[in-house]
N, C-alpha and C. Protein backbone atom coordinates (compact mmCIF):
# COMPACT_ATOMS: atom_id res chain seq x y z
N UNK A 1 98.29 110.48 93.90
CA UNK A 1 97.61 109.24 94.13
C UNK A 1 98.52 108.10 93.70
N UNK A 2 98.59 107.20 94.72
CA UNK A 2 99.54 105.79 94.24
C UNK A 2 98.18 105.34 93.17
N UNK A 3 98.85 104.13 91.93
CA UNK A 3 98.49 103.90 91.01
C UNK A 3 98.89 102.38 91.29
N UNK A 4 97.60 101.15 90.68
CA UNK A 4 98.08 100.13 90.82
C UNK A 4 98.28 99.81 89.37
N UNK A 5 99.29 98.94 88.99
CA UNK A 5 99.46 98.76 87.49
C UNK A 5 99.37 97.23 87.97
N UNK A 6 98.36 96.28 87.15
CA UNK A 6 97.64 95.13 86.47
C UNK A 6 97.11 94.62 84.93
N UNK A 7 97.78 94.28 84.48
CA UNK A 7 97.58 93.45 83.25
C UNK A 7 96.53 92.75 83.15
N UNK A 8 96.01 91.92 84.38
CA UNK A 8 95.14 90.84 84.02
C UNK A 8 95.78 89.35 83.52
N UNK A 9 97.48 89.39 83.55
CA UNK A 9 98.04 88.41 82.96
C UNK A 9 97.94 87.16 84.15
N UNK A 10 96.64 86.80 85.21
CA UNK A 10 96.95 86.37 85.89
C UNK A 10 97.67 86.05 86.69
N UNK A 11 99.04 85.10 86.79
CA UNK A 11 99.61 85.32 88.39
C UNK A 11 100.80 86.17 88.62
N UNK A 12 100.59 87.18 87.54
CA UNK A 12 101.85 88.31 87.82
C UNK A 12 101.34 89.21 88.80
N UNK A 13 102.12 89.61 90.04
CA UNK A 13 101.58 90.03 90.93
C UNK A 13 101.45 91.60 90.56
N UNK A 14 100.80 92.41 91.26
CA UNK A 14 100.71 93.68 90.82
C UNK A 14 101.45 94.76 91.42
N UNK A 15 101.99 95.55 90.76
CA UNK A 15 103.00 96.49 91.07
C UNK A 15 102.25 98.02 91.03
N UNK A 16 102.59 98.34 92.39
CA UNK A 16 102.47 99.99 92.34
C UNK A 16 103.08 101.04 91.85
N UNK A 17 102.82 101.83 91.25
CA UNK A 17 103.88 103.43 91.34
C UNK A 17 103.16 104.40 91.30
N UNK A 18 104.02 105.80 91.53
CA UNK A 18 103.84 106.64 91.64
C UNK A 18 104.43 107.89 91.32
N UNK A 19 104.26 108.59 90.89
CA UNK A 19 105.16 110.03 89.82
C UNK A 19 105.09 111.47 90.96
N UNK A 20 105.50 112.25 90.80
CA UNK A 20 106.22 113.82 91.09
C UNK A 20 107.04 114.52 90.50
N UNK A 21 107.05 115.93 90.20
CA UNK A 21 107.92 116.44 89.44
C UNK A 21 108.21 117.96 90.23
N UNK A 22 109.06 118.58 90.15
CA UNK A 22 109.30 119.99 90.62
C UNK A 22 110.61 120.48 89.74
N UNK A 23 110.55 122.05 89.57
CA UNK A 23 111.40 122.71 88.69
C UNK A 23 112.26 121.45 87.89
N UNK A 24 112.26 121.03 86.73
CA UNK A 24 112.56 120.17 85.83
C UNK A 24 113.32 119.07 86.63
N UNK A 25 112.97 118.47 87.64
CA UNK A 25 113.39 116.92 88.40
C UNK A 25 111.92 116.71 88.37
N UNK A 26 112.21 114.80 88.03
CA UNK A 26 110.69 114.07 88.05
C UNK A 26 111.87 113.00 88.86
N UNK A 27 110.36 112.71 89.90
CA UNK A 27 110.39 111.10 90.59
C UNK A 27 109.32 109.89 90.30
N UNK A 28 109.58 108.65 89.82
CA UNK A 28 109.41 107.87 89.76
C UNK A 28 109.05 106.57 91.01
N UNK A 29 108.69 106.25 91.31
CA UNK A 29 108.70 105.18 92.38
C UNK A 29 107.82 104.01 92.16
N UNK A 30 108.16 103.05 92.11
CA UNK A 30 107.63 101.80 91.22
C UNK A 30 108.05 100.27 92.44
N UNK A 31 107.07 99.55 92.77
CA UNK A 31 107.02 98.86 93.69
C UNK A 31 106.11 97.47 93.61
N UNK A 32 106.54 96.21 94.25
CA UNK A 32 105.23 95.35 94.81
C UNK A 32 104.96 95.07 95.59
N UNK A 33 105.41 96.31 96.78
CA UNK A 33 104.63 96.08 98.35
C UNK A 33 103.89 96.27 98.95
N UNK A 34 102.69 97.29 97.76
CA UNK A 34 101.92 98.18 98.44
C UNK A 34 101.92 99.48 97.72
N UNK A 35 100.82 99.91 98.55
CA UNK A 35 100.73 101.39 98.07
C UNK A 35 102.20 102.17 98.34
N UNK A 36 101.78 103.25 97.14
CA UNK A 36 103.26 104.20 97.50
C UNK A 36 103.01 105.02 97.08
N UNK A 37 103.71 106.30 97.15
CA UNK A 37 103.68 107.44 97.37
C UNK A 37 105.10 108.19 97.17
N UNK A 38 105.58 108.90 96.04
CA UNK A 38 106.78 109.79 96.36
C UNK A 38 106.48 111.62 96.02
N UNK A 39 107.47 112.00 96.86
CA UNK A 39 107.05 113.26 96.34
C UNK A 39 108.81 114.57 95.76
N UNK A 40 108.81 115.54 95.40
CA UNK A 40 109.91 116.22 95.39
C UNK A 40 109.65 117.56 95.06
N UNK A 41 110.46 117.99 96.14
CA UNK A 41 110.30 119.73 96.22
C UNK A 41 112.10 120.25 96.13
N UNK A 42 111.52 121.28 95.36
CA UNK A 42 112.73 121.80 94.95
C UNK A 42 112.99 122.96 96.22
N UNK A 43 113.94 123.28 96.92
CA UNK A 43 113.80 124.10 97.81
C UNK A 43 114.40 125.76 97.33
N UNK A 44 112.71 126.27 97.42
CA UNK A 44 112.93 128.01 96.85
C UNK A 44 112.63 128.62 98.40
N UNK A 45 112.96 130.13 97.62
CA UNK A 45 112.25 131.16 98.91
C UNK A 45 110.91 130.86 99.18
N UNK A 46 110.67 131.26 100.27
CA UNK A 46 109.32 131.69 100.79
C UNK A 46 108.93 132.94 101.17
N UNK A 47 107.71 133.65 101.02
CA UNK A 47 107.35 134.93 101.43
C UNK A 47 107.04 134.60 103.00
N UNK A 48 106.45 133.23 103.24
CA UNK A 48 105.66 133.40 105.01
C UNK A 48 106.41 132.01 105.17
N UNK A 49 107.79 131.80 105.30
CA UNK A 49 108.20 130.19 106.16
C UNK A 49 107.38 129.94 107.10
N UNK A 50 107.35 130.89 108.44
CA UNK A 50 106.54 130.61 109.60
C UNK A 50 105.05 130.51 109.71
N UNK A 51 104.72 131.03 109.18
CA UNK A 51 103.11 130.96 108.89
C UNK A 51 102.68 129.34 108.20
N UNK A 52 103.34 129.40 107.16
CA UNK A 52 103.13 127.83 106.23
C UNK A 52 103.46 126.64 107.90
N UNK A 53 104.73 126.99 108.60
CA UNK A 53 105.24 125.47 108.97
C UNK A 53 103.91 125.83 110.25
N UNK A 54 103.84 126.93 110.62
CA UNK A 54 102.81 126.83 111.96
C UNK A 54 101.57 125.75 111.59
N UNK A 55 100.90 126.10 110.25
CA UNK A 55 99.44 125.96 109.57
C UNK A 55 99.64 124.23 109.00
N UNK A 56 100.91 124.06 108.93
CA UNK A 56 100.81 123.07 107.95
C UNK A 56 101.87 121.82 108.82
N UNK A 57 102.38 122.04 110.13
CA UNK A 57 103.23 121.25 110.60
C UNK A 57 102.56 120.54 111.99
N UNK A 58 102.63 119.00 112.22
CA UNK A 58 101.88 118.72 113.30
C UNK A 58 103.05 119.43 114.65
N UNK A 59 102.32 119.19 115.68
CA UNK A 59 103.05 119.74 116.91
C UNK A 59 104.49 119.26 116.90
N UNK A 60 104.66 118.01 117.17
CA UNK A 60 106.30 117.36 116.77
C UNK A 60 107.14 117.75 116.27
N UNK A 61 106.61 117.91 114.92
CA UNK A 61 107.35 118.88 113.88
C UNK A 61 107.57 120.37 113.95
N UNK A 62 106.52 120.66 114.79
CA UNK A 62 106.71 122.06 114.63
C UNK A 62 108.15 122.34 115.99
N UNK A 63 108.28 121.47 117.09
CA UNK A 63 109.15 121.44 118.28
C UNK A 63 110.44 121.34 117.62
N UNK A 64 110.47 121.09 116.14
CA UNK A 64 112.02 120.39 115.82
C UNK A 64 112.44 121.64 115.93
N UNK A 65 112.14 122.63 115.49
CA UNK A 65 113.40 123.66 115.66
C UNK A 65 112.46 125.34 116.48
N UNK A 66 113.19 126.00 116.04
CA UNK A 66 112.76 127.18 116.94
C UNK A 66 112.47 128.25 115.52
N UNK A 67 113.32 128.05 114.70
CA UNK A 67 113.55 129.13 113.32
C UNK A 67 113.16 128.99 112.43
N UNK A 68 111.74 128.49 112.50
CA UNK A 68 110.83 128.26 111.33
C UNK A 68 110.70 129.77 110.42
N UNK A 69 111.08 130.99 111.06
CA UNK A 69 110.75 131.92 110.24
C UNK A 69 112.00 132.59 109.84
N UNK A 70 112.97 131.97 109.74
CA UNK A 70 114.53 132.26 109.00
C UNK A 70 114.26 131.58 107.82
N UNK A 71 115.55 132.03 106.84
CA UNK A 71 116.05 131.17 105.37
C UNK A 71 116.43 129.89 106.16
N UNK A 72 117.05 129.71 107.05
CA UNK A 72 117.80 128.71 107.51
C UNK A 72 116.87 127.20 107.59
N UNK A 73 115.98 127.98 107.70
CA UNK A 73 114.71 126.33 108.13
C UNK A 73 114.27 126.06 106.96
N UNK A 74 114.75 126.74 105.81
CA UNK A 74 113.50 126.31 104.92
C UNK A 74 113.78 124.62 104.10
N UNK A 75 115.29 124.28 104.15
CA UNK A 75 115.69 122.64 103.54
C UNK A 75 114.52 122.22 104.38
N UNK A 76 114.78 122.54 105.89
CA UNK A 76 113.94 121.02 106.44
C UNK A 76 112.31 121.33 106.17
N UNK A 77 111.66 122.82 106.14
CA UNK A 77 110.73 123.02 105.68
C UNK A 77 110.13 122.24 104.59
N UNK A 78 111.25 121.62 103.37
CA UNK A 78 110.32 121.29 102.34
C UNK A 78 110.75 119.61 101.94
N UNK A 79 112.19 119.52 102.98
CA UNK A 79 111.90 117.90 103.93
C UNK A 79 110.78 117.30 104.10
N UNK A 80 109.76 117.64 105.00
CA UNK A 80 109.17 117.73 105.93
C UNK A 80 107.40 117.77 105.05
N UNK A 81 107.43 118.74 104.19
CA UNK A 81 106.74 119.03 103.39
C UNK A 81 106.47 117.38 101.95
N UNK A 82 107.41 117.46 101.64
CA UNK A 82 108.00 116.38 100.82
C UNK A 82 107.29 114.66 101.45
N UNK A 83 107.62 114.55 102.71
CA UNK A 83 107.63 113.59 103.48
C UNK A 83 105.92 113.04 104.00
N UNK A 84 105.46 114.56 103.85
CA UNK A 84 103.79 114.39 104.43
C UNK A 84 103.50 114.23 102.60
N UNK A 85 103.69 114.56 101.50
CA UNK A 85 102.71 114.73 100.44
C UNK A 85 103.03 112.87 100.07
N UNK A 86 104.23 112.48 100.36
CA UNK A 86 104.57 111.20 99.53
C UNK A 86 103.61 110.06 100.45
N UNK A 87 103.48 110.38 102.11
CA UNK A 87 102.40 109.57 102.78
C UNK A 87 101.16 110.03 102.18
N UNK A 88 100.66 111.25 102.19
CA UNK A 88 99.11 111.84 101.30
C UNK A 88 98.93 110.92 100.27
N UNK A 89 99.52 110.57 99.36
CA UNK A 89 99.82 110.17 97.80
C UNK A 89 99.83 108.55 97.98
N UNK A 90 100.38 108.00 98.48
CA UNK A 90 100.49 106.30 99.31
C UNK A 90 98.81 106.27 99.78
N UNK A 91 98.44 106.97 101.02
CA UNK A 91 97.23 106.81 100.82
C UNK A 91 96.12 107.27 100.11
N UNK A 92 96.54 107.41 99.23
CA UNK A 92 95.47 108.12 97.97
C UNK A 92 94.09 109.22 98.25
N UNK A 93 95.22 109.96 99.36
CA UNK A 93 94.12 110.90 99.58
C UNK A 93 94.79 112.43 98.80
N UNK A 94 96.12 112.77 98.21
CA UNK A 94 96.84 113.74 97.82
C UNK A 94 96.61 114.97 99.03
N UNK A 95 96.51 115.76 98.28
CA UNK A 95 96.34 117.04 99.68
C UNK A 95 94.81 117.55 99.78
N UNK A 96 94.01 116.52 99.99
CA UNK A 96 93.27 116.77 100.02
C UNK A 96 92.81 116.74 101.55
N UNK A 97 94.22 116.11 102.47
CA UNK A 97 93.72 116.04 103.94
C UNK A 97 94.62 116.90 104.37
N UNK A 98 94.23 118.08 105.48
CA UNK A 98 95.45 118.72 106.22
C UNK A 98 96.44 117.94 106.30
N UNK A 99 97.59 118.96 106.07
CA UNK A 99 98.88 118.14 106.24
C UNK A 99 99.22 118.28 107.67
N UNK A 100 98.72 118.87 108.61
CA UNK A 100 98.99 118.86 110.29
C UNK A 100 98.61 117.39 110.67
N UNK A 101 97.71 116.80 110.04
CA UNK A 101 97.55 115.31 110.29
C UNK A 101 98.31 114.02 110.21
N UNK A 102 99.70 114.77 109.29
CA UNK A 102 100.32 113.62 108.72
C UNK A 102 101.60 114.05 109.64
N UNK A 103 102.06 112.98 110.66
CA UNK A 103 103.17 113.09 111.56
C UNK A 103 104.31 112.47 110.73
N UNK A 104 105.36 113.15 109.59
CA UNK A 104 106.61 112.62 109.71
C UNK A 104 107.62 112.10 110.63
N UNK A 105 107.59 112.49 111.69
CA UNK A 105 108.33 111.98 112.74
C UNK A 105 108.09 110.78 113.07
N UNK A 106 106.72 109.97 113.30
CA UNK A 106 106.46 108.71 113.14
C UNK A 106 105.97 108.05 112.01
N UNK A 107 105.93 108.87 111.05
CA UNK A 107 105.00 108.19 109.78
C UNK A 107 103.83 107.84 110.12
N UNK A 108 103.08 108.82 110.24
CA UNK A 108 101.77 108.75 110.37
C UNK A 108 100.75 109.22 110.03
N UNK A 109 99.96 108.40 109.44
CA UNK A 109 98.34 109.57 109.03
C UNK A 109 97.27 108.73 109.74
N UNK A 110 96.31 109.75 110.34
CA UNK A 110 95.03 109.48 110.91
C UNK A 110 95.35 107.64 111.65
N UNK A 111 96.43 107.80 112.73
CA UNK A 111 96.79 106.69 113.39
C UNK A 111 97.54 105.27 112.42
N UNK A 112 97.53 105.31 111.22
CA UNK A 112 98.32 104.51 110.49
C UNK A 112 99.73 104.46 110.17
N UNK A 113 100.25 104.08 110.26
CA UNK A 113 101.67 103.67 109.78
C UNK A 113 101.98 103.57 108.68
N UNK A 114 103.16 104.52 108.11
CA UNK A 114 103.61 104.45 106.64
C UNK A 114 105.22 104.13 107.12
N UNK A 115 105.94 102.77 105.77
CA UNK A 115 107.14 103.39 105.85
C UNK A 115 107.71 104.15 105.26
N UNK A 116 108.61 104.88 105.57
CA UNK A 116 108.96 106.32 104.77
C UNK A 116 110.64 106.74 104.76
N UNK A 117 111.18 107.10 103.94
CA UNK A 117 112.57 107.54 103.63
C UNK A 117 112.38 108.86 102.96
N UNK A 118 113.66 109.43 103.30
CA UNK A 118 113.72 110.68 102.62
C UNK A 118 114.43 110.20 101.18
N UNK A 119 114.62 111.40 100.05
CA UNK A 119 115.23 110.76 99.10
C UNK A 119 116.25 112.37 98.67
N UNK A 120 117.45 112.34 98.13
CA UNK A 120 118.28 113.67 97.82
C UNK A 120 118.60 113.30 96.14
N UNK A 121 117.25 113.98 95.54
CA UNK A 121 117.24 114.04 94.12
C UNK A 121 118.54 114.65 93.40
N UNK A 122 118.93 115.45 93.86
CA UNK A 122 119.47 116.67 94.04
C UNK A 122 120.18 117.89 94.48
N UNK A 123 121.19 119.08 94.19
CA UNK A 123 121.33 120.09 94.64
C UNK A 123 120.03 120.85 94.67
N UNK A 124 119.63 121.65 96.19
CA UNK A 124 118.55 122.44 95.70
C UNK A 124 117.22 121.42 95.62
N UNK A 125 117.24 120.28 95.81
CA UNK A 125 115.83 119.76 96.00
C UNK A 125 115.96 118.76 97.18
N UNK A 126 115.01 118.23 97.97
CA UNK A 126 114.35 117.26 98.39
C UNK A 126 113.52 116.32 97.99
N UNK A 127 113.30 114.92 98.76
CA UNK A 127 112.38 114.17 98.30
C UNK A 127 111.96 113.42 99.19
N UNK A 128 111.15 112.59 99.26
CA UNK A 128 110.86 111.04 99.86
C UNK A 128 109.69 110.41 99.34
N UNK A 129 110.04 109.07 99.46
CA UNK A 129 108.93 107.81 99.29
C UNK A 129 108.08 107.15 100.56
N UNK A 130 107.19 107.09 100.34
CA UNK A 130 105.96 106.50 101.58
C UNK A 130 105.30 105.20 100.73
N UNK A 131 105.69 104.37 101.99
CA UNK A 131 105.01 102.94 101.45
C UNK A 131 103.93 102.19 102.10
N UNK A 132 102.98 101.26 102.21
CA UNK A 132 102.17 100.69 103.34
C UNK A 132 102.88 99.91 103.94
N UNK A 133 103.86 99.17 103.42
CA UNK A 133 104.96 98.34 104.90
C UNK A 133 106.34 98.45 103.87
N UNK A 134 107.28 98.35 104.88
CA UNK A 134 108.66 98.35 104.01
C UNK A 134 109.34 97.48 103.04
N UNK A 135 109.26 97.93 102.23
CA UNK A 135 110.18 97.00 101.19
C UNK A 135 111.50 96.12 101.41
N UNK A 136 111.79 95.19 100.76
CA UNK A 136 113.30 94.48 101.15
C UNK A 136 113.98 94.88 100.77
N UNK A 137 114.28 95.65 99.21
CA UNK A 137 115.12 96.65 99.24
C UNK A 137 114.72 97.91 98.70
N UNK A 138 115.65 98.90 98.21
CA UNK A 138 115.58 100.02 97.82
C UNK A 138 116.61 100.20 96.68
N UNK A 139 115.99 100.77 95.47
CA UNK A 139 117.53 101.04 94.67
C UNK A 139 116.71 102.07 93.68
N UNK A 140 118.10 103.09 93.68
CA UNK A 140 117.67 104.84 93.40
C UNK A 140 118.15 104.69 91.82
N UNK A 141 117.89 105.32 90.65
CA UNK A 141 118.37 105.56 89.69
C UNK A 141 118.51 107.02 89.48
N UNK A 142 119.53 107.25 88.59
CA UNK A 142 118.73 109.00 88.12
C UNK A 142 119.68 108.85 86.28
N UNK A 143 119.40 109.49 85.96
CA UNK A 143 119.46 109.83 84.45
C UNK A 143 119.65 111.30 84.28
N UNK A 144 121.08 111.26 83.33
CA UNK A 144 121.62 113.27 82.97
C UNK A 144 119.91 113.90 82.22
């Protein structure tokens, strides 16, 4: 769930963020444009790749490749994965809505528009941020 942070200090405007964590990487995402949303998946094995991207990928997504049920698909598997939870989380619904609903390819949930970037936390992980309109800029930190 995006989080609005407000003081009450009157005309300080209010800033969003939002947290994620996977195998010891945490994301941060902190904003005043709107709701937001980040998410990060560390990319492991899977017992059922194909089964998950069939159940859990809108049609679009599912056309991107053919080898959803190889090792080979699984980066963009949790791309992709990553990309729908950080729009879920922006609109403060978490996974509580099928993720076949949420079109990464256009940034979309239930006909709305998110803007969205991927983010590379990492060796071995994925990420991205989902916003309600795009920010003017962007700037990444990370810490040993």
């Amino acid at each position: 769930m995006s989080a609005r942070g407000d003081d009450g200090a009157g005309d300080a405007p209010p800033f969003y963020f939002n947290l994620s964590h996977s195998g010891g990487l945490a994301l941060c995402a902190v904003g005043q444009f709107g709701e937001i949303g980040v998410d990060i998946e560390r990319i492991r094995p899977l017992s059922y790749p194909g089964p998950l991207a069939r159940d859990h990928l809108s049609p679009e997504e599912w056309r991107l490749r053919s080898d959803w049920e190889t090792a080979a698909a699984r980066p963009e598997f949790f791309r992709i994965w990553a990309r729908k939870e950080a729009i879920l989380k922006a609109a403060g619904f978490g996974l509580s809505r099928p993720l076949g609903r949420v079109d990464t390819i256009r940034g979309e949930l239930d006909g709305r528009s998110w803007w969205l970037m991927d983010l590379f936390p990492g060796e071995g992980f994925t990420g991205a941020v989902a916003c309600s309109r795009a920010p003017e800029s962007v700037r990444q930190w990370s810490w040993p």
